[in-house]
C-alpha atoms as a PDB file:
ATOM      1  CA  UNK A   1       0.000   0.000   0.000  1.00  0.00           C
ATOM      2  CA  UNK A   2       3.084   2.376   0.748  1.00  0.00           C
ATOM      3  CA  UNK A   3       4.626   1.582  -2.199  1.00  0.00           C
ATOM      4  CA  UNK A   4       1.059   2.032  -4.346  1.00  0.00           C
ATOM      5  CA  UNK A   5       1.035   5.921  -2.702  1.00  0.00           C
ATOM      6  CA  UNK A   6       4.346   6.707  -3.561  1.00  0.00           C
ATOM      7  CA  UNK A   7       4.228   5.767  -7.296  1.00  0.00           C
ATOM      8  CA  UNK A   8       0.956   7.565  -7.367  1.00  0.00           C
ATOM      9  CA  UNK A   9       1.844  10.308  -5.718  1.00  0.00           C
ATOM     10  CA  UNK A  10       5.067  10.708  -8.655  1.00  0.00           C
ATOM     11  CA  UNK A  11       2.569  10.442 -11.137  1.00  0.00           C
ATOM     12  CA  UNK A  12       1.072  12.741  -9.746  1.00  0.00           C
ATOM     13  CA  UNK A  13       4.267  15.160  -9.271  1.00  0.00           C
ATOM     14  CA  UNK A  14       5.307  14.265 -13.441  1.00  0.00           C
ATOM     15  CA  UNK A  15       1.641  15.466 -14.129  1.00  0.00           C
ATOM     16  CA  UNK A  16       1.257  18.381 -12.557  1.00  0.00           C
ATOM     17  CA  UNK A  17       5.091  19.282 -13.658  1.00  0.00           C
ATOM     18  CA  UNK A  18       3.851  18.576 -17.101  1.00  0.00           C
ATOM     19  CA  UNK A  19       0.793  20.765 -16.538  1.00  0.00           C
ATOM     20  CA  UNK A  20       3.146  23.601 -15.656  1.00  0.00           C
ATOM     21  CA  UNK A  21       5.579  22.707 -18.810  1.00  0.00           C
ATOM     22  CA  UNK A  22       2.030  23.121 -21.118  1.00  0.00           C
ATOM     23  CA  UNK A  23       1.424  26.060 -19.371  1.00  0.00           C
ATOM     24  CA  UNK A  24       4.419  28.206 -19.025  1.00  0.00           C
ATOM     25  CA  UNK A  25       5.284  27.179 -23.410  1.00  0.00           C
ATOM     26  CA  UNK A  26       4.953  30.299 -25.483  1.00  0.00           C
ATOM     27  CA  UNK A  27       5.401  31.055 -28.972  1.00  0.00           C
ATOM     28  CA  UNK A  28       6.361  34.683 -30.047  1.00  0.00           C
ATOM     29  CA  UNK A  29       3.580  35.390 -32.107  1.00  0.00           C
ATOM     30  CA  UNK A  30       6.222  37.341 -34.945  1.00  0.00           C
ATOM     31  CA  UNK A  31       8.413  33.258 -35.129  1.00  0.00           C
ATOM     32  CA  UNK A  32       8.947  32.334 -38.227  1.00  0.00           C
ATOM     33  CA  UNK A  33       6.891  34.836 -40.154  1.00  0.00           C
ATOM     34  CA  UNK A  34       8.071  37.353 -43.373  1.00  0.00           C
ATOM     35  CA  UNK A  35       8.410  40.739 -42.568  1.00  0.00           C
ATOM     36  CA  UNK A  36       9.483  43.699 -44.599  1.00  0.00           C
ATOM     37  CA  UNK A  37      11.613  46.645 -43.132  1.00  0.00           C
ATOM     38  CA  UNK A  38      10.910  50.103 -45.103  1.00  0.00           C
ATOM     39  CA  UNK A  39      13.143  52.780 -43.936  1.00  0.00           C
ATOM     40  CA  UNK A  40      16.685  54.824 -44.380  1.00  0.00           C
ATOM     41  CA  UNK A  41      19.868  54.258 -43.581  1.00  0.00           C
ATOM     42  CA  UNK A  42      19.471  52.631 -40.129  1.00  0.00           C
ATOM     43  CA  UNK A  43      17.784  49.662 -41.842  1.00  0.00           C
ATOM     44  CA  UNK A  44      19.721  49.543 -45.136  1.00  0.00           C
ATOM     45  CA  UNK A  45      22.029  46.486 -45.130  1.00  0.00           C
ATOM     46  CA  UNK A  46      24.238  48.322 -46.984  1.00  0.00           C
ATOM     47  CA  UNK A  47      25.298  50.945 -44.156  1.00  0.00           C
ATOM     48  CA  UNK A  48      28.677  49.626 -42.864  1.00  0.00           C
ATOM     49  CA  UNK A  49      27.796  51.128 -38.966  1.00  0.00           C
ATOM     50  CA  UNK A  50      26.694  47.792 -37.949  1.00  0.00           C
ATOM     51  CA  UNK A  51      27.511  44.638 -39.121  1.00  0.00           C
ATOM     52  CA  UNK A  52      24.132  42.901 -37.671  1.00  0.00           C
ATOM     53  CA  UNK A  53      21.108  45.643 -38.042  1.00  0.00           C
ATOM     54  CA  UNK A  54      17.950  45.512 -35.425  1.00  0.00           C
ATOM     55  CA  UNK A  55      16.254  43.183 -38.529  1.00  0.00           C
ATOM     56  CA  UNK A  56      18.974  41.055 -38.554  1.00  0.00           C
ATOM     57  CA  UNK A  57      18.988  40.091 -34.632  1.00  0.00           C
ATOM     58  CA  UNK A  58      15.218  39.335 -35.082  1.00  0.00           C
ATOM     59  CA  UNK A  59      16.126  36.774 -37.847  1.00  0.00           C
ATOM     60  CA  UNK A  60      18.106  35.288 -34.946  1.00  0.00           C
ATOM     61  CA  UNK A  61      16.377  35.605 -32.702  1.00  0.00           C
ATOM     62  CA  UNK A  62      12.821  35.027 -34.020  1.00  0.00           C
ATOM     63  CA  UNK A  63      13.521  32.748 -37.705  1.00  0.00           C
ATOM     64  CA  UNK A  64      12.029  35.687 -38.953  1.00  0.00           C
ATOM     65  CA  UNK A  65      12.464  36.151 -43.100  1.00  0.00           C
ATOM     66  CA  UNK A  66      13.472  39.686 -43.760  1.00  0.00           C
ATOM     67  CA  UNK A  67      12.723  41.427 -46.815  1.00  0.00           C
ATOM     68  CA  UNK A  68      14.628  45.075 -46.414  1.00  0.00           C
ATOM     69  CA  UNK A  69      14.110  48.096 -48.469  1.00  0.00           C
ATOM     70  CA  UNK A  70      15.526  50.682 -46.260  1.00  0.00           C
ATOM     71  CA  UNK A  71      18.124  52.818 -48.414  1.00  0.00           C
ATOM     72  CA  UNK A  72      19.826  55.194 -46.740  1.00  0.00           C
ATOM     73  CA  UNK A  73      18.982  58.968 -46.927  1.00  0.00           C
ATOM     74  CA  UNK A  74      15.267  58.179 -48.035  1.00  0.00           C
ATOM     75  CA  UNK A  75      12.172  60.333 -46.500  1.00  0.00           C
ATOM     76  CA  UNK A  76       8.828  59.333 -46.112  1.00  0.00           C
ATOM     77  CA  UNK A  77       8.410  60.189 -49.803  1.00  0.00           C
ATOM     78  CA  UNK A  78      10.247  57.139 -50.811  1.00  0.00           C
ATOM     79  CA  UNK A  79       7.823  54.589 -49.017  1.00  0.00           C
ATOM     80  CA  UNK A  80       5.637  53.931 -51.683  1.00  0.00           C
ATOM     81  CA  UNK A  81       8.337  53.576 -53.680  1.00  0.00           C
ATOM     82  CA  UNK A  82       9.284  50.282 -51.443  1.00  0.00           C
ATOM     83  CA  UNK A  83       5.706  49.320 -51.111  1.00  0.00           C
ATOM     84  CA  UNK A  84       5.728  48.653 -55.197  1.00  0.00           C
ATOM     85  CA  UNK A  85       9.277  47.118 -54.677  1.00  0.00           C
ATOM     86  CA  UNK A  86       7.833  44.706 -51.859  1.00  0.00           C
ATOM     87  CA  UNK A  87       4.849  43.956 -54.411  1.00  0.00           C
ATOM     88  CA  UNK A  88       6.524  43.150 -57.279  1.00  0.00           C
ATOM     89  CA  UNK A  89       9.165  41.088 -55.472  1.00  0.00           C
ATOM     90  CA  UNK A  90       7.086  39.119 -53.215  1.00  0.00           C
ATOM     91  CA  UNK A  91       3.526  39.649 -54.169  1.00  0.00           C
ATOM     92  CA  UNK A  92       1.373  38.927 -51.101  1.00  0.00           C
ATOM     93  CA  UNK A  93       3.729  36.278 -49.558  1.00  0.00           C
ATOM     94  CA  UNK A  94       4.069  38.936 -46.559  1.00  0.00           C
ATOM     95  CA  UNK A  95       2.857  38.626 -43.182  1.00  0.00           C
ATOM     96  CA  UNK A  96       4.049  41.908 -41.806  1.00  0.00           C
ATOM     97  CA  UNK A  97       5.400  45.249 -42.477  1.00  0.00           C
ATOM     98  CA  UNK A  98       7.903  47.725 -40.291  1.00  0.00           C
ATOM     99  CA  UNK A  99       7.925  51.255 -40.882  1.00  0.00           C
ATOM    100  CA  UNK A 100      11.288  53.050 -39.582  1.00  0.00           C
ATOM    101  CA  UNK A 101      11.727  56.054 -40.815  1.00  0.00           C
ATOM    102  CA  UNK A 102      11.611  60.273 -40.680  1.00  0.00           C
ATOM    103  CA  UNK A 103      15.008  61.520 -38.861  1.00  0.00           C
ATOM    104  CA  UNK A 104      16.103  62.320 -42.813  1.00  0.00           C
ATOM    105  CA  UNK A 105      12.901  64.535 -43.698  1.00  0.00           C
ATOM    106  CA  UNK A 106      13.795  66.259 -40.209  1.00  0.00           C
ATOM    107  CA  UNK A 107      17.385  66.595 -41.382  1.00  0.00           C
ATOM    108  CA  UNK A 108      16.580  67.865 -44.923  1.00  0.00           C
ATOM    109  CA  UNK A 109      14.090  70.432 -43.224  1.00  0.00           C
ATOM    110  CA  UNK A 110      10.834  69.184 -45.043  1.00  0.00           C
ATOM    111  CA  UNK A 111       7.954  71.347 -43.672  1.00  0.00           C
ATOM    112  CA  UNK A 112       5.740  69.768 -41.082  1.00  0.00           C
ATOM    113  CA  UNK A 113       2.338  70.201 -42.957  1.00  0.00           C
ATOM    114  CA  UNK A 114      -0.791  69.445 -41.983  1.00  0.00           C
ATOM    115  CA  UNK A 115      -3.294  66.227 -41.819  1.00  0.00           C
ATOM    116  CA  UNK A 116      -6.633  67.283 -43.306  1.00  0.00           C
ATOM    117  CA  UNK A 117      -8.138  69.689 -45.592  1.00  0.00           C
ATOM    118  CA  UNK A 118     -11.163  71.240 -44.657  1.00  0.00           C
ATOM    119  CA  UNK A 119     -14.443  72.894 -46.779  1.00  0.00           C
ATOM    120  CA  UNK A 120     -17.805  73.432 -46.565  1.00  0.00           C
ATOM    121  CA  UNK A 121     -19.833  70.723 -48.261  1.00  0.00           C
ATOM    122  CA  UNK A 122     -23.691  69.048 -48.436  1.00  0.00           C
ATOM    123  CA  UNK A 123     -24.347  66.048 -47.415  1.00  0.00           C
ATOM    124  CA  UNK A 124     -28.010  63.514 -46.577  1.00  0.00           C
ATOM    125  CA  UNK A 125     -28.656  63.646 -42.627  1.00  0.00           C
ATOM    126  CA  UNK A 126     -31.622  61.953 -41.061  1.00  0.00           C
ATOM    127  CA  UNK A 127     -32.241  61.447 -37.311  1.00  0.00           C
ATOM    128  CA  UNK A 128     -35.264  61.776 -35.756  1.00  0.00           C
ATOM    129  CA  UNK A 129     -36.875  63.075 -38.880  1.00  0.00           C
ATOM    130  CA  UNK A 130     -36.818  62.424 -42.723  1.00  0.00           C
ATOM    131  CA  UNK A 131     -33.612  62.601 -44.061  1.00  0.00           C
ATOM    132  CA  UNK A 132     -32.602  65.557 -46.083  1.00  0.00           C
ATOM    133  CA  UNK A 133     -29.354  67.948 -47.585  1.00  0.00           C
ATOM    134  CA  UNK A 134     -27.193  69.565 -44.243  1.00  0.00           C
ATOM    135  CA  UNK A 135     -24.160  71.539 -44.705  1.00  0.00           C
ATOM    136  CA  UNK A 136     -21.483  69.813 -42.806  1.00  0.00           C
ATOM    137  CA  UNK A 137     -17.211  70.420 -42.336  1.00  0.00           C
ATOM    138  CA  UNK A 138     -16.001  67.694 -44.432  1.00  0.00           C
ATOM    139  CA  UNK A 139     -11.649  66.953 -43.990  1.00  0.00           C
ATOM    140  CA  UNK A 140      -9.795  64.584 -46.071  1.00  0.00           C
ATOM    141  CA  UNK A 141      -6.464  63.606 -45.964  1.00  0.00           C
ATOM    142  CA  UNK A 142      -3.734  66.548 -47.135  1.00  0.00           C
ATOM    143  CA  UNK A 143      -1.490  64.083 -50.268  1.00  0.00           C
ATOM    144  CA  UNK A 144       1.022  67.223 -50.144  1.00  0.00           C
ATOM    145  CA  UNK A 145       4.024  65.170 -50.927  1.00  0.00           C
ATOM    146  CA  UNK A 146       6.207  68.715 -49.744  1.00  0.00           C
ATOM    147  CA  UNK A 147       5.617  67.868 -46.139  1.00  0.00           C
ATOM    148  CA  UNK A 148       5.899  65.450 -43.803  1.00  0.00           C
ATOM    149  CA  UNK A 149       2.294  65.242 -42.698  1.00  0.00           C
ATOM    150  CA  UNK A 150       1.120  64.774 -46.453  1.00  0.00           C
ATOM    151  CA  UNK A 151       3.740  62.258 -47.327  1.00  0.00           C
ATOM    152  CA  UNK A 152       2.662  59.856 -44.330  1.00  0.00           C
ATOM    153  CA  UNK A 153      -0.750  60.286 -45.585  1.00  0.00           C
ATOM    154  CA  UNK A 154       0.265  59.508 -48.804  1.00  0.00           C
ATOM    155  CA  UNK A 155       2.292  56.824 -47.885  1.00  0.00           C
ATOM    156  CA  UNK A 156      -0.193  54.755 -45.490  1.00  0.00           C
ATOM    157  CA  UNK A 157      -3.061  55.899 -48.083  1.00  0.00           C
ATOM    158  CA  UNK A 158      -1.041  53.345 -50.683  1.00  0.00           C
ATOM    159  CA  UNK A 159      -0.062  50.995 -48.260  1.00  0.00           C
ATOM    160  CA  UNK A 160      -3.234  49.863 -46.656  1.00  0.00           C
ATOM    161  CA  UNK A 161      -4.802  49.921 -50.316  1.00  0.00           C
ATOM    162  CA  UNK A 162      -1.957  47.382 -51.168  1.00  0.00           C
ATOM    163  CA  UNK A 163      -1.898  45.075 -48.068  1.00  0.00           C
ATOM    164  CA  UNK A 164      -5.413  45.771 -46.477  1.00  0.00           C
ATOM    165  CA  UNK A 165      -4.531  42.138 -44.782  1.00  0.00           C
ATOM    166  CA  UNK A 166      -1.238  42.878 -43.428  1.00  0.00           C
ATOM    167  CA  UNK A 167       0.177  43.776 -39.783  1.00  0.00           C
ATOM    168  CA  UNK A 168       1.246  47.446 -40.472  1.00  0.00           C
ATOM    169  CA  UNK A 169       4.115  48.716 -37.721  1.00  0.00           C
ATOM    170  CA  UNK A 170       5.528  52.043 -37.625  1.00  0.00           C
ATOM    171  CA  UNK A 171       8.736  53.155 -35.603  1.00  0.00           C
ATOM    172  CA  UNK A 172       8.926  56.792 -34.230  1.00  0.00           C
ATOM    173  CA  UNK A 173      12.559  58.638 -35.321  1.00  0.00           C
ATOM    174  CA  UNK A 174      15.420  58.094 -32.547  1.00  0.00           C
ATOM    175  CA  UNK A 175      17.790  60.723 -30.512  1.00  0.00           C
ATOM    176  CA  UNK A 176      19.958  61.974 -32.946  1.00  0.00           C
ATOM    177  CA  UNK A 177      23.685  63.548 -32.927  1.00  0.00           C
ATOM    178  CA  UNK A 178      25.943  64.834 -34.695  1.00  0.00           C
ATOM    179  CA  UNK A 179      27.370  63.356 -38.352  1.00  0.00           C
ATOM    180  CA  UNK A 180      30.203  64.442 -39.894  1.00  0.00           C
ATOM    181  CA  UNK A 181      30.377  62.468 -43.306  1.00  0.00           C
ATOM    182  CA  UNK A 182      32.317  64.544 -45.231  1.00  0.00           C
ATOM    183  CA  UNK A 183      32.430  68.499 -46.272  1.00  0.00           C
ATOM    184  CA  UNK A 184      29.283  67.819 -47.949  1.00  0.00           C
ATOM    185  CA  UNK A 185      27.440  65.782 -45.558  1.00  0.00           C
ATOM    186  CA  UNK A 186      27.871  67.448 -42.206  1.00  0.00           C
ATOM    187  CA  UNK A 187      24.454  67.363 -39.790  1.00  0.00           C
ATOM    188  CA  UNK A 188      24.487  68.942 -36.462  1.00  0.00           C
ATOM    189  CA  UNK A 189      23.168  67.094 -33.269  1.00  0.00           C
ATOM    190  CA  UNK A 190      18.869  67.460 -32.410  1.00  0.00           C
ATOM    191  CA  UNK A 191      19.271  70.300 -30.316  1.00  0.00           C
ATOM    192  CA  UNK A 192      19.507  72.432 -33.176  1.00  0.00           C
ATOM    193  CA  UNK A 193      15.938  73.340 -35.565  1.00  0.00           C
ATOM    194  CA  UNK A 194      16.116  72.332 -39.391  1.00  0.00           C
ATOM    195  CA  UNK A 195      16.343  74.819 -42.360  1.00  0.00           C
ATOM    196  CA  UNK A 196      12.692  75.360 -41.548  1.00  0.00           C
ATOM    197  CA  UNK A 197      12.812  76.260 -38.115  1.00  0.00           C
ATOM    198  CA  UNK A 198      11.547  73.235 -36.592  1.00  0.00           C
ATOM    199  CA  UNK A 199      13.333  70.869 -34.066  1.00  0.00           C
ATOM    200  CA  UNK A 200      13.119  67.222 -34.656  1.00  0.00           C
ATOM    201  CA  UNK A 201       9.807  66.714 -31.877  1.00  0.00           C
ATOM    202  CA  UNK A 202       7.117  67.034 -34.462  1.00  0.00           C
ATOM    203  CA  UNK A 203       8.519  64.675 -36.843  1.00  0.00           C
ATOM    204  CA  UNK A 204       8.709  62.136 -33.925  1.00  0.00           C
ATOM    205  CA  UNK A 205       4.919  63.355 -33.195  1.00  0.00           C
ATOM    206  CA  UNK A 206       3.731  62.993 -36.136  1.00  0.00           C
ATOM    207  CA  UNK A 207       4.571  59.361 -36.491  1.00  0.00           C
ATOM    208  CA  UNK A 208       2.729  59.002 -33.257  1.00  0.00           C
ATOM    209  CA  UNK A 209      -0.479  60.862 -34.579  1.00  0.00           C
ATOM    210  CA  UNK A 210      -0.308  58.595 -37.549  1.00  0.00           C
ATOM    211  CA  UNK A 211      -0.933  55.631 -35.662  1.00  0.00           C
ATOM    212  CA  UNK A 212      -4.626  57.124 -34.815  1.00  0.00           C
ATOM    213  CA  UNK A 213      -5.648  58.702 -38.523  1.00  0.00           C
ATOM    214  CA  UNK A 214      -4.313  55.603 -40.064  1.00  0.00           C
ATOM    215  CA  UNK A 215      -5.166  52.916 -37.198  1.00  0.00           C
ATOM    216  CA  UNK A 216      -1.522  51.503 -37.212  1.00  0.00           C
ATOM    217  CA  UNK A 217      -0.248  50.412 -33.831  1.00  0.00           C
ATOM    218  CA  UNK A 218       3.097  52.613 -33.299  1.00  0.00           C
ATOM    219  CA  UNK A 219       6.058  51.624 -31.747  1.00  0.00           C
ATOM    220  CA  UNK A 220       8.029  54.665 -30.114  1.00  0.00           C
ATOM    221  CA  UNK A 221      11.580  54.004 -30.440  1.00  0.00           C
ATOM    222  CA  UNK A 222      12.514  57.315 -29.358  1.00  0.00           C
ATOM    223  CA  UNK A 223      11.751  56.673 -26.086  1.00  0.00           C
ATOM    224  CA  UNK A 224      11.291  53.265 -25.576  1.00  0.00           C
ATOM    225  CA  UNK A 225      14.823  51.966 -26.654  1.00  0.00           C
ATOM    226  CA  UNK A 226      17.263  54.037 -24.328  1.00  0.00           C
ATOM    227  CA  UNK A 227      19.857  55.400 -26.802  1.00  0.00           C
ATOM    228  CA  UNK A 228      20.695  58.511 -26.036  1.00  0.00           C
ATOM    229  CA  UNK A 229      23.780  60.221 -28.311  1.00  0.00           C
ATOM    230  CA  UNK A 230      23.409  63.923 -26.834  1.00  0.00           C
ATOM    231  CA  UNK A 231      25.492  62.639 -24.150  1.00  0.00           C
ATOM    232  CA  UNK A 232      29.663  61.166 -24.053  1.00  0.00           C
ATOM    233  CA  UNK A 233      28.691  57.890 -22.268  1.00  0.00           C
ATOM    234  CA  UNK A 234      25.751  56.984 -24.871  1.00  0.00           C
ATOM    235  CA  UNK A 235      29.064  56.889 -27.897  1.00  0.00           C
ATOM    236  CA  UNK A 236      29.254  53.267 -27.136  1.00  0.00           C
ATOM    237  CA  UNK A 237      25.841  52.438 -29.198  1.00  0.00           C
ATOM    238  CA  UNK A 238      26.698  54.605 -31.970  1.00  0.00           C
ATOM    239  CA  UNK A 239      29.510  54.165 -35.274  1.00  0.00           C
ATOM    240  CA  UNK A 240      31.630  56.382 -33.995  1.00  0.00           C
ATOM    241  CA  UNK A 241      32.264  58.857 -31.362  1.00  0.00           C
ATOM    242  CA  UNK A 242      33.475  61.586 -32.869  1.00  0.00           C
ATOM    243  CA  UNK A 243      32.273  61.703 -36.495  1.00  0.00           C
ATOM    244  CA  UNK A 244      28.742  59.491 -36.107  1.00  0.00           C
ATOM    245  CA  UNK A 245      26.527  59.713 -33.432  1.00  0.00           C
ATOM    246  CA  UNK A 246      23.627  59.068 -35.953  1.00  0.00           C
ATOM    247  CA  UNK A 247      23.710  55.559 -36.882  1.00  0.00           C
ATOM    248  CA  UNK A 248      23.955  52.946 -33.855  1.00  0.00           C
ATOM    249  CA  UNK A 249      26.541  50.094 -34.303  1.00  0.00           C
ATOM    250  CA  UNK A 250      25.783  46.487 -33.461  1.00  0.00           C
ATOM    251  CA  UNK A 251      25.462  47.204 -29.764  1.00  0.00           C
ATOM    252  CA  UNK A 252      23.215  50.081 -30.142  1.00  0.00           C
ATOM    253  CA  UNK A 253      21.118  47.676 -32.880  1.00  0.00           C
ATOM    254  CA  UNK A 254      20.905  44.910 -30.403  1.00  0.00           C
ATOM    255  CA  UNK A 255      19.416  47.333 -28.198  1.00  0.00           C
ATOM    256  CA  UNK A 256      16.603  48.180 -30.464  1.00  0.00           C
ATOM    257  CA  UNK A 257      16.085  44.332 -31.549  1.00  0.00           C
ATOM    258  CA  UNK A 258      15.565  43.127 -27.983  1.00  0.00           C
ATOM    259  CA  UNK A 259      13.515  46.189 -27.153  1.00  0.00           C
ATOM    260  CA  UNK A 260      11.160  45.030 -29.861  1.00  0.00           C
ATOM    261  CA  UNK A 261      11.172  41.798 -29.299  1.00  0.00           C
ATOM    262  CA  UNK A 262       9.596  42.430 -26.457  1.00  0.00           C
ATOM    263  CA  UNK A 263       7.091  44.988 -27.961  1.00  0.00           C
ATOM    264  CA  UNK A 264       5.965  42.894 -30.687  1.00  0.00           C
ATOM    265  CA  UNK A 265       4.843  40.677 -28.253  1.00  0.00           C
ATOM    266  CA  UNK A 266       1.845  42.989 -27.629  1.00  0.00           C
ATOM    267  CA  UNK A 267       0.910  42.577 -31.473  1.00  0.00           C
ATOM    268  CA  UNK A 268      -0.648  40.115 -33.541  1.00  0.00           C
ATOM    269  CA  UNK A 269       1.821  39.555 -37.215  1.00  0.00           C
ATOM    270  CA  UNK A 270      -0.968  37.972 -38.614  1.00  0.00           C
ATOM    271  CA  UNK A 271      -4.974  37.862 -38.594  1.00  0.00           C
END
């Protein structure tokens, strides 16, 4: 009888231990599933300031398939341009889609903009009595491709009408410093305001405010990820230093990956 209650009782023990096993197994919903990067030079795979980008640790991490459009010194205007480059390449074979980009329409000083325009307009209205012709407000998205607010429109406008099914993710700008390319390419740290007049908080705003026109969850880097270049001890993430405090190296890009790893958790890849 002894001997019956202690087997039973280690069945009972490799049960319940099993139970917990079954329980505490997870599956990151973003394993093994194609995602494309849009975005500058931070994603391009041809910038030599990391040798493993944020997309590349995911593939690591996560078997995720990459497909990477980033090229470096693009705006927002060039995101359609990737969208058609993602179509024709890969069709609809695409679970997901990563928008990083912005810190290069700051940079080039691409007016702010605005979301909507606005006019008077008629329209049918019934409630409560018979329908009949109202004069209403009426906005619609601003497609000024001259600002940054009209090329996100622009740019979401095309890519929801070309992957209605698909996860959509956009990344907010990061802290940027100073990057002295050449005599030609020489861009002075955030604390400074672009050619037209505007420091580099909009452009990070804007993605945010994008997120609710467009209903895209948004992902905000700037703050989220830690890297911080306006100060010495932060040089460590970045290429270099002295001469580019702009584009993280693999540190910094590890940072970013395992920062969203951990925020893609919250969101669904596919539906």
């Amino acid at each position: 009888m002894t001997k019956f209650r202690i087997i039973f009782s280690l069945l009972l023990c490799i049960a319940s231990l099993q139970t917990m096993n079954a329980q505490t197994s997870f599956t990151h919903p973003w394993q093994g599933k194609k995602v494309a990067y849009f975005g500058d030079s931070i994603t391009d795979p041809r910038n030599r300031a990391a040798g493993t980008k944020f997309w590349a640790f995911l593939q690591q991490w996560l078997d995720i398939t990459p497909y990477v459009y980033g090229v470096s010194g693009r705006q927002w205007n060039d995101i359609p341009r990737q969208t058609a480059q993602l179509l024709k390449e890969h069709g609809d074979d695409v679970d997901a889609i990563i928008i990083f980009c912005g810190t290069n329409d700051y940079n080039n000083g691409v007016p702010v903009g605005q979301w909507w325009n606005e006019r008077e307009t008629e329209v049918m209205y019934g409630h409560g009595q018979p329908k009949r012709m109202v004069t209403r407000k009426q906005r619609t998205p601003d497609m000024n491709s001259d600002t940054y607010r009209g090329r996100i429109n622009i740019a979401l406008d095309s890519l929801k009408r070309t992957y209605p099914t698909k996860q959509i993710v956009l990344l907010t700008p990061i802290h940027r410093s100073n990057f002295f390319a050449n005599e030609k390419n020489w861009q002075c740290d955030e604390s400074y305001t672009n050619q037209c007049g505007e420091y580099i908080d909009p452009y990070i705003e804007a993605v945010k405010e994008a997120g609710n026109i467009w209903s895209v969850p948004v992902i905000d880097w700037n703050a989220s990820i830690g890297l911080f270049p306006m100060i010495a001890e932060h040089g460590q993430y970045f290429n270099n230093a002295q001469t580019d405090l702009l584009h993280p190296n693999d540190k910094g890009h590890q940072r970013m990956a395992r920062t969203l790893f951990y925020q893609l958790l919250t969101l669904p890849c596919t539906f």
